[in-house]
C-alpha atoms as a PDB file:
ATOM      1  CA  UNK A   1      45.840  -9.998  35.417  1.00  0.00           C
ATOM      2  CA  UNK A   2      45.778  -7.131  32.811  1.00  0.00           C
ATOM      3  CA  UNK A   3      42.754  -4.583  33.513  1.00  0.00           C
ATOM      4  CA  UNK A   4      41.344  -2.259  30.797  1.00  0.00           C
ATOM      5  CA  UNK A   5      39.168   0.410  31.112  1.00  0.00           C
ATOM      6  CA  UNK A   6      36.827   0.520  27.889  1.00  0.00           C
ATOM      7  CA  UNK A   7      33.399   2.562  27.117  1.00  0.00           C
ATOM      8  CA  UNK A   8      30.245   1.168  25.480  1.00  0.00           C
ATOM      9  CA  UNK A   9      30.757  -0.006  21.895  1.00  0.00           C
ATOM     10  CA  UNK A  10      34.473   0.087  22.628  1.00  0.00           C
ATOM     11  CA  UNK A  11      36.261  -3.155  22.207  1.00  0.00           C
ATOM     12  CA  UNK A  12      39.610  -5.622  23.162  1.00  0.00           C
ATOM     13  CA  UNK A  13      41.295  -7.743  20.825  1.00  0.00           C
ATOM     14  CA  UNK A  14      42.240 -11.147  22.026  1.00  0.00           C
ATOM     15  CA  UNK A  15      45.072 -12.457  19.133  1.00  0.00           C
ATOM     16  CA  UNK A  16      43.922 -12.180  15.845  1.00  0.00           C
ATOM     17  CA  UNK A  17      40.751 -13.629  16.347  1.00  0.00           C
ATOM     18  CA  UNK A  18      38.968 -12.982  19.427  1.00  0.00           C
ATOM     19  CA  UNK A  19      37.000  -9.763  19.889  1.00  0.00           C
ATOM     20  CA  UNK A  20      35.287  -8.543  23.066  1.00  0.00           C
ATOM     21  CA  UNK A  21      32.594  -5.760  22.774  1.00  0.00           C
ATOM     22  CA  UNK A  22      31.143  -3.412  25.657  1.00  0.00           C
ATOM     23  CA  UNK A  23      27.254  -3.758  24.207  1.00  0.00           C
ATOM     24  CA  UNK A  24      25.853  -2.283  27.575  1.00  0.00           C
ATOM     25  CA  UNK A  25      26.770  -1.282  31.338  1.00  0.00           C
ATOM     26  CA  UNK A  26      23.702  -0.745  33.380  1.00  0.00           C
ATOM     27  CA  UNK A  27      23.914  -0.430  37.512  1.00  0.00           C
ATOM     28  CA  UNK A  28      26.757  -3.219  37.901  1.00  0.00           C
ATOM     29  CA  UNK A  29      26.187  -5.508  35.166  1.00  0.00           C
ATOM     30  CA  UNK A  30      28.144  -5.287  31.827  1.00  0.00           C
ATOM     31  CA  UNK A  31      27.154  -7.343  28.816  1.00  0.00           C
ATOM     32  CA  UNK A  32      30.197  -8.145  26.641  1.00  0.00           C
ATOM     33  CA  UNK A  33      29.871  -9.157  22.947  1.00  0.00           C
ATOM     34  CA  UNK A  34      31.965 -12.273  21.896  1.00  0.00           C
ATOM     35  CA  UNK A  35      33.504 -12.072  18.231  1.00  0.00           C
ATOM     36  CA  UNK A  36      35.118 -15.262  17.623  1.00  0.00           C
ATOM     37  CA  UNK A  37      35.456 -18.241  14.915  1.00  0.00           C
ATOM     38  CA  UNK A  38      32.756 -20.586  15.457  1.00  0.00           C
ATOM     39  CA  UNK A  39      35.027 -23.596  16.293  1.00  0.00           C
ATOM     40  CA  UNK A  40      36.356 -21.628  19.596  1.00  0.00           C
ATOM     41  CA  UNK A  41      34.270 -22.867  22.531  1.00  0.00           C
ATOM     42  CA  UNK A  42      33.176 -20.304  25.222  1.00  0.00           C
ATOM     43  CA  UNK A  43      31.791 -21.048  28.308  1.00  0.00           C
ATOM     44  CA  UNK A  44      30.645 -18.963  31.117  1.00  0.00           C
ATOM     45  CA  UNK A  45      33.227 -19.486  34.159  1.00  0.00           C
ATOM     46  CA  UNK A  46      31.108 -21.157  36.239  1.00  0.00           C
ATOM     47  CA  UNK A  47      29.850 -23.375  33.568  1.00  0.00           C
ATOM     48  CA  UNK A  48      33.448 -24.221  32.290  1.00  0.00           C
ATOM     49  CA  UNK A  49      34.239 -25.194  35.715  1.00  0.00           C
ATOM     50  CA  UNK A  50      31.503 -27.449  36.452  1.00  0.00           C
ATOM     51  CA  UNK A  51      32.468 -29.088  33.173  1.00  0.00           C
ATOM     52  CA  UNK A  52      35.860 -29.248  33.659  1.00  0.00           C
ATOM     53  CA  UNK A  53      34.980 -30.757  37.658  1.00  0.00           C
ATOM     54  CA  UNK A  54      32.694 -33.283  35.764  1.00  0.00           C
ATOM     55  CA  UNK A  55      35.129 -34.306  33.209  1.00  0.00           C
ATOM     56  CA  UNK A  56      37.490 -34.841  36.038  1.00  0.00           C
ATOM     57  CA  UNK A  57      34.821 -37.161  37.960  1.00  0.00           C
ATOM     58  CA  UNK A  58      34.082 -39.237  34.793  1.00  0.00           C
ATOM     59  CA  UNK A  59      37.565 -39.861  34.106  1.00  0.00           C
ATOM     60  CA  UNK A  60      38.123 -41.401  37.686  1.00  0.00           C
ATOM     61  CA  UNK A  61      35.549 -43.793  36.903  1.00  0.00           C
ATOM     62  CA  UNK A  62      36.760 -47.412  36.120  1.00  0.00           C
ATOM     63  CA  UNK A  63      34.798 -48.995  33.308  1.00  0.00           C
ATOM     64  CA  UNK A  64      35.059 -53.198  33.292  1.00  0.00           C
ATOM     65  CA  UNK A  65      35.954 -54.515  30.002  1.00  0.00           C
ATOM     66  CA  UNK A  66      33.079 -56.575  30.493  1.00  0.00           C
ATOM     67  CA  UNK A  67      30.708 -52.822  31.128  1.00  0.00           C
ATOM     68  CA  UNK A  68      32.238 -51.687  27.458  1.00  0.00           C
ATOM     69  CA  UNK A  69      31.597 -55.476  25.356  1.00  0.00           C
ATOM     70  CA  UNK A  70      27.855 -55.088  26.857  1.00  0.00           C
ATOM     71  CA  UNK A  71      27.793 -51.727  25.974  1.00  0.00           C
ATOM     72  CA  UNK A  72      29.198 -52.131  22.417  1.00  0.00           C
ATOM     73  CA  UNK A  73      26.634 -55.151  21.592  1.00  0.00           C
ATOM     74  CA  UNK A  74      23.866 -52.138  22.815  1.00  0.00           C
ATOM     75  CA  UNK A  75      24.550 -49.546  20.361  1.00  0.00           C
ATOM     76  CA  UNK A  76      25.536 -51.907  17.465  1.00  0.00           C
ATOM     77  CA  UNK A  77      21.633 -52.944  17.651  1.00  0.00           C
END
């Protein structure tokens, strides 16, 4: 893991594309500003997890030929 020491309004390039900004430290909390193109996703780490553990679950699940037909004829109405 790299660690870097920045100040407020300081920032950390990521690539060519990817920006992070120090917009605030108060007490322990530090609020980071994202600079990125539009079509990069970013998640939270707990939220990209919990999506990445559902994803996971749903693509365990067996769907019945039969389960898809029915649910083809459903949207095509």
């Amino acid at each position: 893991m790299l660690v870097l020491s920045r100040k407020l309004g300081e920032s950390i390039m990521i690539g060519d594309q990817v920006e992070l900004v120090v917009v605030s430290v108060e007490k322990d909390v530090v609020r980071v500003g994202i600079k990125a193109p539009k079509h990069m996703q970013i998640y939270r780490k707990e939220l990209y997890d919990l999506l990445k553990q559902s994803n996971e679950e749903a693509s365990k699940s067996a769907v019945k030929p039969d389960q898809l037909k029915a649910l083809i004829k459903k949207k095509e109405k």
